[in-house]
Protein backbone atom coordinates (compact mmCIF):
# COMPACT_ATOMS: atom_id res chain seq x y z
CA UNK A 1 -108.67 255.43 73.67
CA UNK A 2 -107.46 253.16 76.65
CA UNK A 3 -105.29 254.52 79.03
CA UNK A 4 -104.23 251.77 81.84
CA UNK A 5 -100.75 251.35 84.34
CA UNK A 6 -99.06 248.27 84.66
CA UNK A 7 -98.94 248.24 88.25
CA UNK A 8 -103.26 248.67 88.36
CA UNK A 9 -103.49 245.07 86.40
CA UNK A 10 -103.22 241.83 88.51
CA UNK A 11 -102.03 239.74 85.48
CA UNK A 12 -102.44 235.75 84.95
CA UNK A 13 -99.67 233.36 86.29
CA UNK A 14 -98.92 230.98 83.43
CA UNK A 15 -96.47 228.03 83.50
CA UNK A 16 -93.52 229.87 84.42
CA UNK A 17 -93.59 233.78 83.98
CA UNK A 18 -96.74 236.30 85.07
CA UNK A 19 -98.45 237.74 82.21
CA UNK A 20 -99.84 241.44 82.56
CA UNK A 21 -102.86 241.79 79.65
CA UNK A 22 -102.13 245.90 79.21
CA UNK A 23 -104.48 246.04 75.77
CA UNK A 24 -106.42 243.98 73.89
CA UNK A 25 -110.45 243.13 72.51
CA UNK A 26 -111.81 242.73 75.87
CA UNK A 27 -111.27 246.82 76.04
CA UNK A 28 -113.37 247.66 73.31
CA UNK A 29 -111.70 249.50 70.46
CA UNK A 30 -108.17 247.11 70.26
CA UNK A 31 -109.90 244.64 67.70
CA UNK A 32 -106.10 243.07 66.09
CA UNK A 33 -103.90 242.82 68.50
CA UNK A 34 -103.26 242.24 72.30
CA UNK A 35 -100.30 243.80 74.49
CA UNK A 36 -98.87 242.43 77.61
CA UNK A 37 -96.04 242.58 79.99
CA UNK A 38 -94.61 239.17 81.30
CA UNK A 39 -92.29 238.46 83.36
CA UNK A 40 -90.26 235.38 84.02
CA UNK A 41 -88.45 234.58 87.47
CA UNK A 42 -84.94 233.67 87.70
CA UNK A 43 -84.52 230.29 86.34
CA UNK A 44 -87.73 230.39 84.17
CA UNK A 45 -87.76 228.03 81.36
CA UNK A 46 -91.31 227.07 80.89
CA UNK A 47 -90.47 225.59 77.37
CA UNK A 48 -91.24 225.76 73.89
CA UNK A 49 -94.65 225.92 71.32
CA UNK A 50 -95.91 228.00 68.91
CA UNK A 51 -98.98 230.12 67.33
CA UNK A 52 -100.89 228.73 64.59
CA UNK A 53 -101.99 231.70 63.44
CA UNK A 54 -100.60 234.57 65.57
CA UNK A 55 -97.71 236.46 64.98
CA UNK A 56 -95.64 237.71 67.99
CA UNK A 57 -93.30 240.39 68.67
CA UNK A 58 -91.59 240.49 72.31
CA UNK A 59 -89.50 243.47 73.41
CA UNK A 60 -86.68 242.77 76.79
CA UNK A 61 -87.30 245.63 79.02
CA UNK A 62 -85.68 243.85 81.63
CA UNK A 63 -83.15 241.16 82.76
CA UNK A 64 -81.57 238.61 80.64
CA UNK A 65 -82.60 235.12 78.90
CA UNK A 66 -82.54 233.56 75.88
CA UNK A 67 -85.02 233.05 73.46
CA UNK A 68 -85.19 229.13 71.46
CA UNK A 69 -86.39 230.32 67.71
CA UNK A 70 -86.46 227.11 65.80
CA UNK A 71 -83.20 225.66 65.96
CA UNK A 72 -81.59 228.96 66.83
CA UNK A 73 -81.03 230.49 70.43
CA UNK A 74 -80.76 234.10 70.76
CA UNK A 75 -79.61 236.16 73.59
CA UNK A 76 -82.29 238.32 75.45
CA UNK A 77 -81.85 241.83 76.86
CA UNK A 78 -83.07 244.82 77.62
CA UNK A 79 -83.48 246.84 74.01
CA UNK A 80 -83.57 243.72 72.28
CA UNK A 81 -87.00 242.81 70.19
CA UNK A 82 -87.69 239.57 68.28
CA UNK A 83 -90.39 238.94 65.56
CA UNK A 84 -92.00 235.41 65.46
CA UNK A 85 -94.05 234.32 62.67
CA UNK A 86 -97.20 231.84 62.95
CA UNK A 87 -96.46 228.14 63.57
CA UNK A 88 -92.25 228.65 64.19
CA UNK A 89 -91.47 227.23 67.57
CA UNK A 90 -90.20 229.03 70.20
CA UNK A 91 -89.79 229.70 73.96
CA UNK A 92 -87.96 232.02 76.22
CA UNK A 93 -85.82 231.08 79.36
CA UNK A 94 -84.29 233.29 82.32
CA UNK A 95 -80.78 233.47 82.55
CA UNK A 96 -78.99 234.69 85.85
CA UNK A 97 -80.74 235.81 88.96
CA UNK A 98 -82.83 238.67 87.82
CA UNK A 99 -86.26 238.46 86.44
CA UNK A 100 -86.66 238.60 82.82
CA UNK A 101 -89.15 241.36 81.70
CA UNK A 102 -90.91 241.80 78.45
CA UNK A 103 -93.57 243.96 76.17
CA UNK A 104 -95.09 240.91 74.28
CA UNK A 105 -97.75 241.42 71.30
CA UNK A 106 -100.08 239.05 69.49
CA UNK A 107 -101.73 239.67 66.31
CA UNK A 108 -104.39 238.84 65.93
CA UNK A 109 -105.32 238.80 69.66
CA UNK A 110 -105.01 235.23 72.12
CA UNK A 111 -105.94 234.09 74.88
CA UNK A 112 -102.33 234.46 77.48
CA UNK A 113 -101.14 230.66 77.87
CA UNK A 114 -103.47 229.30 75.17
CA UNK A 115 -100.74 228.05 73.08
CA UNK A 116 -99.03 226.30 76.19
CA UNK A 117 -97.84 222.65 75.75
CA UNK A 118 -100.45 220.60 78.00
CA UNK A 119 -97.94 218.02 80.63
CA UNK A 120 -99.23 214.71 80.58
């Protein structure tokens, strides 16, 4: 059992958005997966990549954005969840001027920013 409150976590500022590590390896029993909250300011777009080998689901608590899904873009919401399969590119984007908040998983568990495109 892990029991933890968002607001208690002081979360990892990544190109673009805050990510909030709620559950994952590092707290013993979560061995598959890893659970955040992230949230991107207005006008976010920290661009695109992908997962080699994670899957990810991402669930809009909060705000509105878009997400880029391969060659697809897909409006972003609050009660709206996308699925992402391993290697599809992708990236999510703020639109308006509220912060976009979302539950995002990884399975199997990553490091937060890992996947990140490096700038030259």
């Amino acid at each position: 059992m892990h029991y933890i409150k968002q607001q208690d976590v002081i979360g990892m500022q990544l190109p673009g958005r805050l990510w909030k590590k709620l559950v994952g390896p590092e707290d013993g029993r979560c061995r598959n997966m890893i659970l955040g909250v992230v949230t991107f300011p207005p006008g976010s777009n920290p661009g695109t990549h992908k997962h080699e080998k994670e899957e990810e689901i991402i669930y809009v608590i909060a705000g509105k954005g878009e997400t880029r899904v391969g060659d697809k873009v897909y409006p972003l919401e609050p009660g709206v969840a996308v699925y992402t399969e391993p290697g599809l590119e992708h990236g999510v984007q703020t639109v308006g001027d509220e912060p976009l908040v979302l539950v995002s998983v990884f399975s199997p568990p990553l490091t937060p920013g890992a996947y990140d495109k490096k700038k030259d």
